[in-house]
Protein backbone atom coordinates (compact mmCIF):
# COMPACT_ATOMS: atom_id res chain seq x y z
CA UNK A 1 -35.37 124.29 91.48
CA UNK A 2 -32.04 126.34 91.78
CA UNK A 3 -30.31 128.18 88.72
CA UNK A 4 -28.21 126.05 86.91
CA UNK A 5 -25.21 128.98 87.60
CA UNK A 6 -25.43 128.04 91.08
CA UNK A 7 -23.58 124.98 90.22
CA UNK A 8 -20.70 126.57 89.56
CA UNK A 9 -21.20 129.40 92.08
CA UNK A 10 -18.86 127.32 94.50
CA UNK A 11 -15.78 127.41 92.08
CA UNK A 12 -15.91 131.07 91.51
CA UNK A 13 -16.14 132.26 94.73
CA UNK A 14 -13.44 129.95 95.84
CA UNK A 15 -10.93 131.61 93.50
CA UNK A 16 -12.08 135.23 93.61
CA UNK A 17 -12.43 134.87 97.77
CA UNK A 18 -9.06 133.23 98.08
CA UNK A 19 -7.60 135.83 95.95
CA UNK A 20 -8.72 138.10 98.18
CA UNK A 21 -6.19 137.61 101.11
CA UNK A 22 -2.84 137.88 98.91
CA UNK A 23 -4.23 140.87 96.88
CA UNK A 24 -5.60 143.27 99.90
CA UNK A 25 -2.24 142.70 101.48
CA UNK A 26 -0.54 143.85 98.30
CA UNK A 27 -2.71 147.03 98.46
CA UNK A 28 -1.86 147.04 102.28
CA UNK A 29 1.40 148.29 101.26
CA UNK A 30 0.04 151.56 99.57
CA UNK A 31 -2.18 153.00 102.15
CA UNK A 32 -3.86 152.12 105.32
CA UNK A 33 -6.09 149.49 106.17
CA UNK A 34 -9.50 151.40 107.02
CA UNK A 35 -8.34 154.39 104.20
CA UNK A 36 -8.08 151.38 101.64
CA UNK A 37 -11.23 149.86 103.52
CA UNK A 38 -13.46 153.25 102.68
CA UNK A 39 -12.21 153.41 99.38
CA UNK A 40 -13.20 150.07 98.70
CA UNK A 41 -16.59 150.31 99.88
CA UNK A 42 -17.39 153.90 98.70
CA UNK A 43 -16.94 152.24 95.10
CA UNK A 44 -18.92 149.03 95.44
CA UNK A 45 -21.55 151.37 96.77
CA UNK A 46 -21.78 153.35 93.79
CA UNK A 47 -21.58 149.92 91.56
CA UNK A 48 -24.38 148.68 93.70
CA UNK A 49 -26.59 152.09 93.10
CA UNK A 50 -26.12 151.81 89.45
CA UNK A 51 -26.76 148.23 89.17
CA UNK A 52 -30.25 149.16 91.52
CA UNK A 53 -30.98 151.37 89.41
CA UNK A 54 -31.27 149.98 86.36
CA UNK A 55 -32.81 146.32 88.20
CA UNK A 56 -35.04 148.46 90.66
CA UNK A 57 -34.95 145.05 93.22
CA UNK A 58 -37.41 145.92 96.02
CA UNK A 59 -36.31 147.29 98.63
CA UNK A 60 -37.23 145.89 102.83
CA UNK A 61 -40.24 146.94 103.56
CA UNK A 62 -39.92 147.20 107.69
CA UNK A 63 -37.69 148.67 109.74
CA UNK A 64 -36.14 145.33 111.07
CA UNK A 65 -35.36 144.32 107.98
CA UNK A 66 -32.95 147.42 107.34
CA UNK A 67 -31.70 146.99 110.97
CA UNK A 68 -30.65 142.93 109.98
CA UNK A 69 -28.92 143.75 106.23
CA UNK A 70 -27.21 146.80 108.73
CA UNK A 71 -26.18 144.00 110.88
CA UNK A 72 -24.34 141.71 108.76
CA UNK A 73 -22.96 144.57 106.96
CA UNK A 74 -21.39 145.52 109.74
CA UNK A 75 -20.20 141.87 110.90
CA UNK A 76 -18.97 141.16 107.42
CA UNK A 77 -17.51 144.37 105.98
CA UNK A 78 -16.34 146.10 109.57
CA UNK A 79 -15.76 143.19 111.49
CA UNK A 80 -14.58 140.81 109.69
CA UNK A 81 -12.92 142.36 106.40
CA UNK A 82 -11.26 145.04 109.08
CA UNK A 83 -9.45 143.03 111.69
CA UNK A 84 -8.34 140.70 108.70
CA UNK A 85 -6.54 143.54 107.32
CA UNK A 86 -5.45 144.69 110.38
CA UNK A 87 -3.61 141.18 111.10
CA UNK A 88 -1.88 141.88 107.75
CA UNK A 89 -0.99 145.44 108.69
CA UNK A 90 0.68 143.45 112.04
CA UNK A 91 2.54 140.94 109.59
CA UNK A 92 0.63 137.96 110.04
CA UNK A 93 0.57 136.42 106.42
CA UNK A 94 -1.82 136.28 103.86
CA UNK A 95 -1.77 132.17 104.05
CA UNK A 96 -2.11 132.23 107.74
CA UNK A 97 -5.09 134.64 107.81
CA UNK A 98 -6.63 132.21 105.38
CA UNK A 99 -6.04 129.20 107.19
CA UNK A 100 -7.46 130.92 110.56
CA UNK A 101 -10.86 132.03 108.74
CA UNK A 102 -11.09 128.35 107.60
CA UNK A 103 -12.29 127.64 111.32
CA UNK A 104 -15.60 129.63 110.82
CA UNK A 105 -17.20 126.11 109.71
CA UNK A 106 -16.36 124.88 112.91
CA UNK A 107 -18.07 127.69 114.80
CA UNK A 108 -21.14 127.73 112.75
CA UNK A 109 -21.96 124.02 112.87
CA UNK A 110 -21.37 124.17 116.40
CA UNK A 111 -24.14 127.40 116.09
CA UNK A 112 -26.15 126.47 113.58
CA UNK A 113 -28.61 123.84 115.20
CA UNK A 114 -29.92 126.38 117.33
CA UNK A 115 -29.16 129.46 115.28
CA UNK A 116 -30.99 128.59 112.10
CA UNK A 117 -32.94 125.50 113.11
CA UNK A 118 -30.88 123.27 110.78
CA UNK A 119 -29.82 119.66 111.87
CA UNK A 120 -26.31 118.46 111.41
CA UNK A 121 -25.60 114.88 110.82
CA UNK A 122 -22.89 112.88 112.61
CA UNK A 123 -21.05 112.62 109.04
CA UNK A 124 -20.73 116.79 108.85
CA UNK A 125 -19.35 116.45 112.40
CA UNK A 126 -16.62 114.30 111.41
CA UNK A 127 -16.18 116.03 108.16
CA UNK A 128 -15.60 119.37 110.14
CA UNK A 129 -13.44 117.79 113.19
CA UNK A 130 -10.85 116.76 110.24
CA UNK A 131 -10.89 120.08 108.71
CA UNK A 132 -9.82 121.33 111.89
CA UNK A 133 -7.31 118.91 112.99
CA UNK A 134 -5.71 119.29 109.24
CA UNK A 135 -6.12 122.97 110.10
CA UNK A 136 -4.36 123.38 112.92
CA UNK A 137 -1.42 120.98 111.48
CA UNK A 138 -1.03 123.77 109.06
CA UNK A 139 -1.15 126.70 111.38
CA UNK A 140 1.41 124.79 113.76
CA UNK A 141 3.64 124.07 111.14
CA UNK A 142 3.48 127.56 109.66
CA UNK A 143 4.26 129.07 113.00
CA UNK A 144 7.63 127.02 113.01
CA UNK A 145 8.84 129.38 109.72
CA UNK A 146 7.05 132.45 110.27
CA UNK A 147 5.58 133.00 113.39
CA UNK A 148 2.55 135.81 113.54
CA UNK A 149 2.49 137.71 116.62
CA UNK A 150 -0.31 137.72 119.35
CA UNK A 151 -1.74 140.86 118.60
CA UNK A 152 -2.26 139.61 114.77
CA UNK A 153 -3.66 136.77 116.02
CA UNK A 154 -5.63 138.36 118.28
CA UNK A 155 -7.20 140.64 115.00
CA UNK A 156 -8.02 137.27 113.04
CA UNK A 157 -9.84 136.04 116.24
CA UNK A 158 -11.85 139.01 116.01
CA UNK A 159 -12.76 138.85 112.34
CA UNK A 160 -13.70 135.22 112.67
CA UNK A 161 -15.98 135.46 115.06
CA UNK A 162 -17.42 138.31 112.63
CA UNK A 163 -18.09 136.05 109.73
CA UNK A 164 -19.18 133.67 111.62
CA UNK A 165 -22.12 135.54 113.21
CA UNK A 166 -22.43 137.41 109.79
CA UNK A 167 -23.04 134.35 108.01
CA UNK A 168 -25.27 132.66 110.50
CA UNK A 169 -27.28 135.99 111.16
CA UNK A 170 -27.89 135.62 107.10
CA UNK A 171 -29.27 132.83 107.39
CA UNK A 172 -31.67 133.42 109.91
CA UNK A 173 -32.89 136.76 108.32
CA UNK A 174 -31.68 137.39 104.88
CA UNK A 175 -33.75 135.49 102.93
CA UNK A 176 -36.78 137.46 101.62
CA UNK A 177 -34.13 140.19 100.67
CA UNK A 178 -32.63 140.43 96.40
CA UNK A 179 -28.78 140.14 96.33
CA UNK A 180 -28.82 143.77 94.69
CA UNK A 181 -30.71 145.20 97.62
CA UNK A 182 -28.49 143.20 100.33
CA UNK A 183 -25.10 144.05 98.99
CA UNK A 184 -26.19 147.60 98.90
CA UNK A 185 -27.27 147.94 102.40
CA UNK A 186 -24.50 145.67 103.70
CA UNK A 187 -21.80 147.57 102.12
CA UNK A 188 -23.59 151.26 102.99
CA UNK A 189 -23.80 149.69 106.56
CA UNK A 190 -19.85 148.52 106.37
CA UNK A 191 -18.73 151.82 104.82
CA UNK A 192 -20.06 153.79 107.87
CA UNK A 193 -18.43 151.36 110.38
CA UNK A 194 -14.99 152.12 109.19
CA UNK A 195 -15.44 155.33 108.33
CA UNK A 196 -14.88 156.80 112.00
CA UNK A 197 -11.48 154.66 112.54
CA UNK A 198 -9.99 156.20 109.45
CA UNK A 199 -10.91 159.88 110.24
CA UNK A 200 -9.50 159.22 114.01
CA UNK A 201 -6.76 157.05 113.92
CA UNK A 202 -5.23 157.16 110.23
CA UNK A 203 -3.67 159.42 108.31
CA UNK A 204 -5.42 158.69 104.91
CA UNK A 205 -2.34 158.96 102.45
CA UNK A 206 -2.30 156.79 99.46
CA UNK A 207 0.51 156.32 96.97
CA UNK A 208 -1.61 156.02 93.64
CA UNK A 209 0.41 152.87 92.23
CA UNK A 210 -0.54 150.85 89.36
CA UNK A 211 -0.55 147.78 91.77
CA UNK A 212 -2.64 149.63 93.94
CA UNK A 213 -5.02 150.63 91.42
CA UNK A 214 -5.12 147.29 90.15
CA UNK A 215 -5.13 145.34 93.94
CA UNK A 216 -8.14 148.16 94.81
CA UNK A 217 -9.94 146.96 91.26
CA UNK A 218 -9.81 143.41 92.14
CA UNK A 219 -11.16 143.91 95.52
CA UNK A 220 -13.93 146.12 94.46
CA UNK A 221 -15.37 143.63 91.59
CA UNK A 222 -14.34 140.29 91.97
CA UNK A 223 -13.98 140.34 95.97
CA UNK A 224 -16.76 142.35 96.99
CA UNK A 225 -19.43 142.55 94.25
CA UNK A 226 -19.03 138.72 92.91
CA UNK A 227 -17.50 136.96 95.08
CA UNK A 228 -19.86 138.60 97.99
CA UNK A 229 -22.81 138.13 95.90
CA UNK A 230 -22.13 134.57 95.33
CA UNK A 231 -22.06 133.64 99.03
CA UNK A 232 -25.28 135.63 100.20
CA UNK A 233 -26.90 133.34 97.08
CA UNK A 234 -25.30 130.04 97.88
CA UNK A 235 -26.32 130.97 101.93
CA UNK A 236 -29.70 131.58 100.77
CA UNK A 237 -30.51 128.21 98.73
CA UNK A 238 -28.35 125.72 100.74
CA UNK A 239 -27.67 124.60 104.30
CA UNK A 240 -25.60 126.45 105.91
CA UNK A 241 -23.18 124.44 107.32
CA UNK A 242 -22.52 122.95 104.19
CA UNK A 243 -21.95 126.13 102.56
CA UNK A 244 -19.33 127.44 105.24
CA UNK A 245 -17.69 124.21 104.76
CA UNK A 246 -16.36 125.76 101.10
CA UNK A 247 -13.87 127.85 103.51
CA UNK A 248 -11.74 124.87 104.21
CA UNK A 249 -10.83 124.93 100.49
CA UNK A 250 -9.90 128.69 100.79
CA UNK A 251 -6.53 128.07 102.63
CA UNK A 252 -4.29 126.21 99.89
CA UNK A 253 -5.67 128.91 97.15
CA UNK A 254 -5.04 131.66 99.42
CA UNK A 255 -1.19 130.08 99.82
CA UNK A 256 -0.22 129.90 96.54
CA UNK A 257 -1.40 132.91 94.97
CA UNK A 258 0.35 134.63 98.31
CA UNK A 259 2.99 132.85 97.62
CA UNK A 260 2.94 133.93 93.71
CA UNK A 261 2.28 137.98 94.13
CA UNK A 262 3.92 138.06 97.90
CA UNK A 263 6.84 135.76 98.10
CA UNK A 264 5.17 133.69 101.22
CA UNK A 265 6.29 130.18 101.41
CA UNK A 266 4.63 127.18 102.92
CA UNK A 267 6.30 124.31 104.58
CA UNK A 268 6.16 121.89 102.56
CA UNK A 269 4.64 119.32 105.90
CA UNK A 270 1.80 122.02 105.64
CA UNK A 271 0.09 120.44 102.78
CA UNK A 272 -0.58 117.17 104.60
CA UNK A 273 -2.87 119.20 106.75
CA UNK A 274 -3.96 120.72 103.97
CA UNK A 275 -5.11 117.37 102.88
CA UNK A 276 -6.74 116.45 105.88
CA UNK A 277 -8.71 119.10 105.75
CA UNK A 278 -10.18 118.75 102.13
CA UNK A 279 -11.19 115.27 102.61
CA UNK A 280 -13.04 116.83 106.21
CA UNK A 281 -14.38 119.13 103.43
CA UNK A 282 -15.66 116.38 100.94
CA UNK A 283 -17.30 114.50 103.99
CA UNK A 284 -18.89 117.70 105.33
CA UNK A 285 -20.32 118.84 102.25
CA UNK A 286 -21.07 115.85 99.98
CA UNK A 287 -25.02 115.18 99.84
CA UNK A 288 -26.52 112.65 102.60
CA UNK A 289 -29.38 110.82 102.75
């Protein structure tokens, strides 16, 4: 029997995660991506060892189970949080990123069946075809106001398929392993994958702002150490398809808070395909018999 918390796990993370996209970009405009990147990680790191400390959560007990947490560190936090913030850095916006990460559902149900050994009803199928046709409605439609260059597109490409593999490789061989113990790892792993592009190819100033202070505080605790830990928890006691399905909610959170702390507007023809793709969301993750 799961924790009764779970049950509102999905809510939380759905509001700290979609945060996420408007506020990094707000940081963005302080210092550079993999500087702000190594910041960020250096202090969930040193949450995560106090927090270890004082639970003392086993740690893996083999050598391939370091090497997996390593792994999806380094697909999550490197890949994945990286090129995201890279796209912003090459003015693709916040609501745009959002909408392209809501895809990784796609991916991973088209994965999962031979990834993680799951089955994937005809019901999830159709749930996840109309989250992407409402998707791309959106992106389309976006691209008539503000259109995001190829090169920005070509960073959220990359950081999809990150979170995709990330999640599914989670799956697959995170489960024996405490949330404490995982975030640690993952983080340590992420923090050393971005710590060689911001010693070669940035310059590592930072103009200590109040809104960066506060956009780097966010990040840290309710992006990375709740909103993180809530996924690996929800991955661990539900199917995964279902749970990757939550990201198709993420897009019309992430657009109005960008649109509230950056100014970006949405067509308003955009939230038709927003629509479409929250009733694909209610089909692919309502319970079926």
């Amino acid at each position: 029997m799961q924790p009764r918390w779970l049950s509102f796990a999905p809510f939380i993370f759905l509001a700290l995660w979609s945060g996420g996209y408007a506020v990094a970009k707000v940081g963005l405009q302080y210092a550079e991506p993999m500087t702000m990147l190594s910041i960020r990680y250096a202090c969930v790191v040193a949450i995560m060892l106090v927090i270890f400390a004082i639970i003392r959560p086993p740690l893996p007990k083999t050598l391939s189970e370091w090497v997996h947490l390593s792994i999806v560190g380094i697909l999550i936090q490197t890949i994945y949080f990286a090129f995201c913030w890279l796209a912003f850095r090459d003015g693709v916006a916040a609501g745009t990123v959002a909408l392209i990460m809501s895809l990784q559902p796609i991916l991973v149900a088209l994965i999962a069946p031979t990834w993680t050994k799951e089955h994937v009803g005809w019901l999830r199928w159709v749930g996840l075809a109309l989250g992407l046709v409402g998707t791309a409605f959106v992106i389309i439609a976006k691209s008539g106001v503000a259109p995001p260059s190829m090169l920005g597109l070509f960073f959220c490409a990359i950081g999809l398929l990150g979170i995709t593999i990330g999640t599914l490789w989670e799956k697959r061989f995170g489960k024996s392993h405490h949330p404490v113990t995982a975030n640690l790892v993952g983080y340590a792993a992420g923090l050393l994958g971005v710590l060689p592009f911001m010693l070669t190819l940035e310059t590592m100033q930072i103009d200590w702002t109040w809104q960066f202070g506060a956009a780097l505080f966010y990040l840290v605790v309710g992006n990375s150490v709740i909103a993180v830990g809530l996924l690996l928890a929800m991955i661990r006691v539900g199917d995964v398809s279902s749970v990757s399905s939550l990201f198709f909610m993420i897009p019309p959170f992430a657009a109005f808070l960008a649109w509230l702390l950056l100014g970006e507007t949405m067509p308003m023809i955009t939230w038709v395909g927003i629509a479409i793709a929250a009733v694909g969301v209610y089909i692919a993750t309502r319970k079926q018999a």
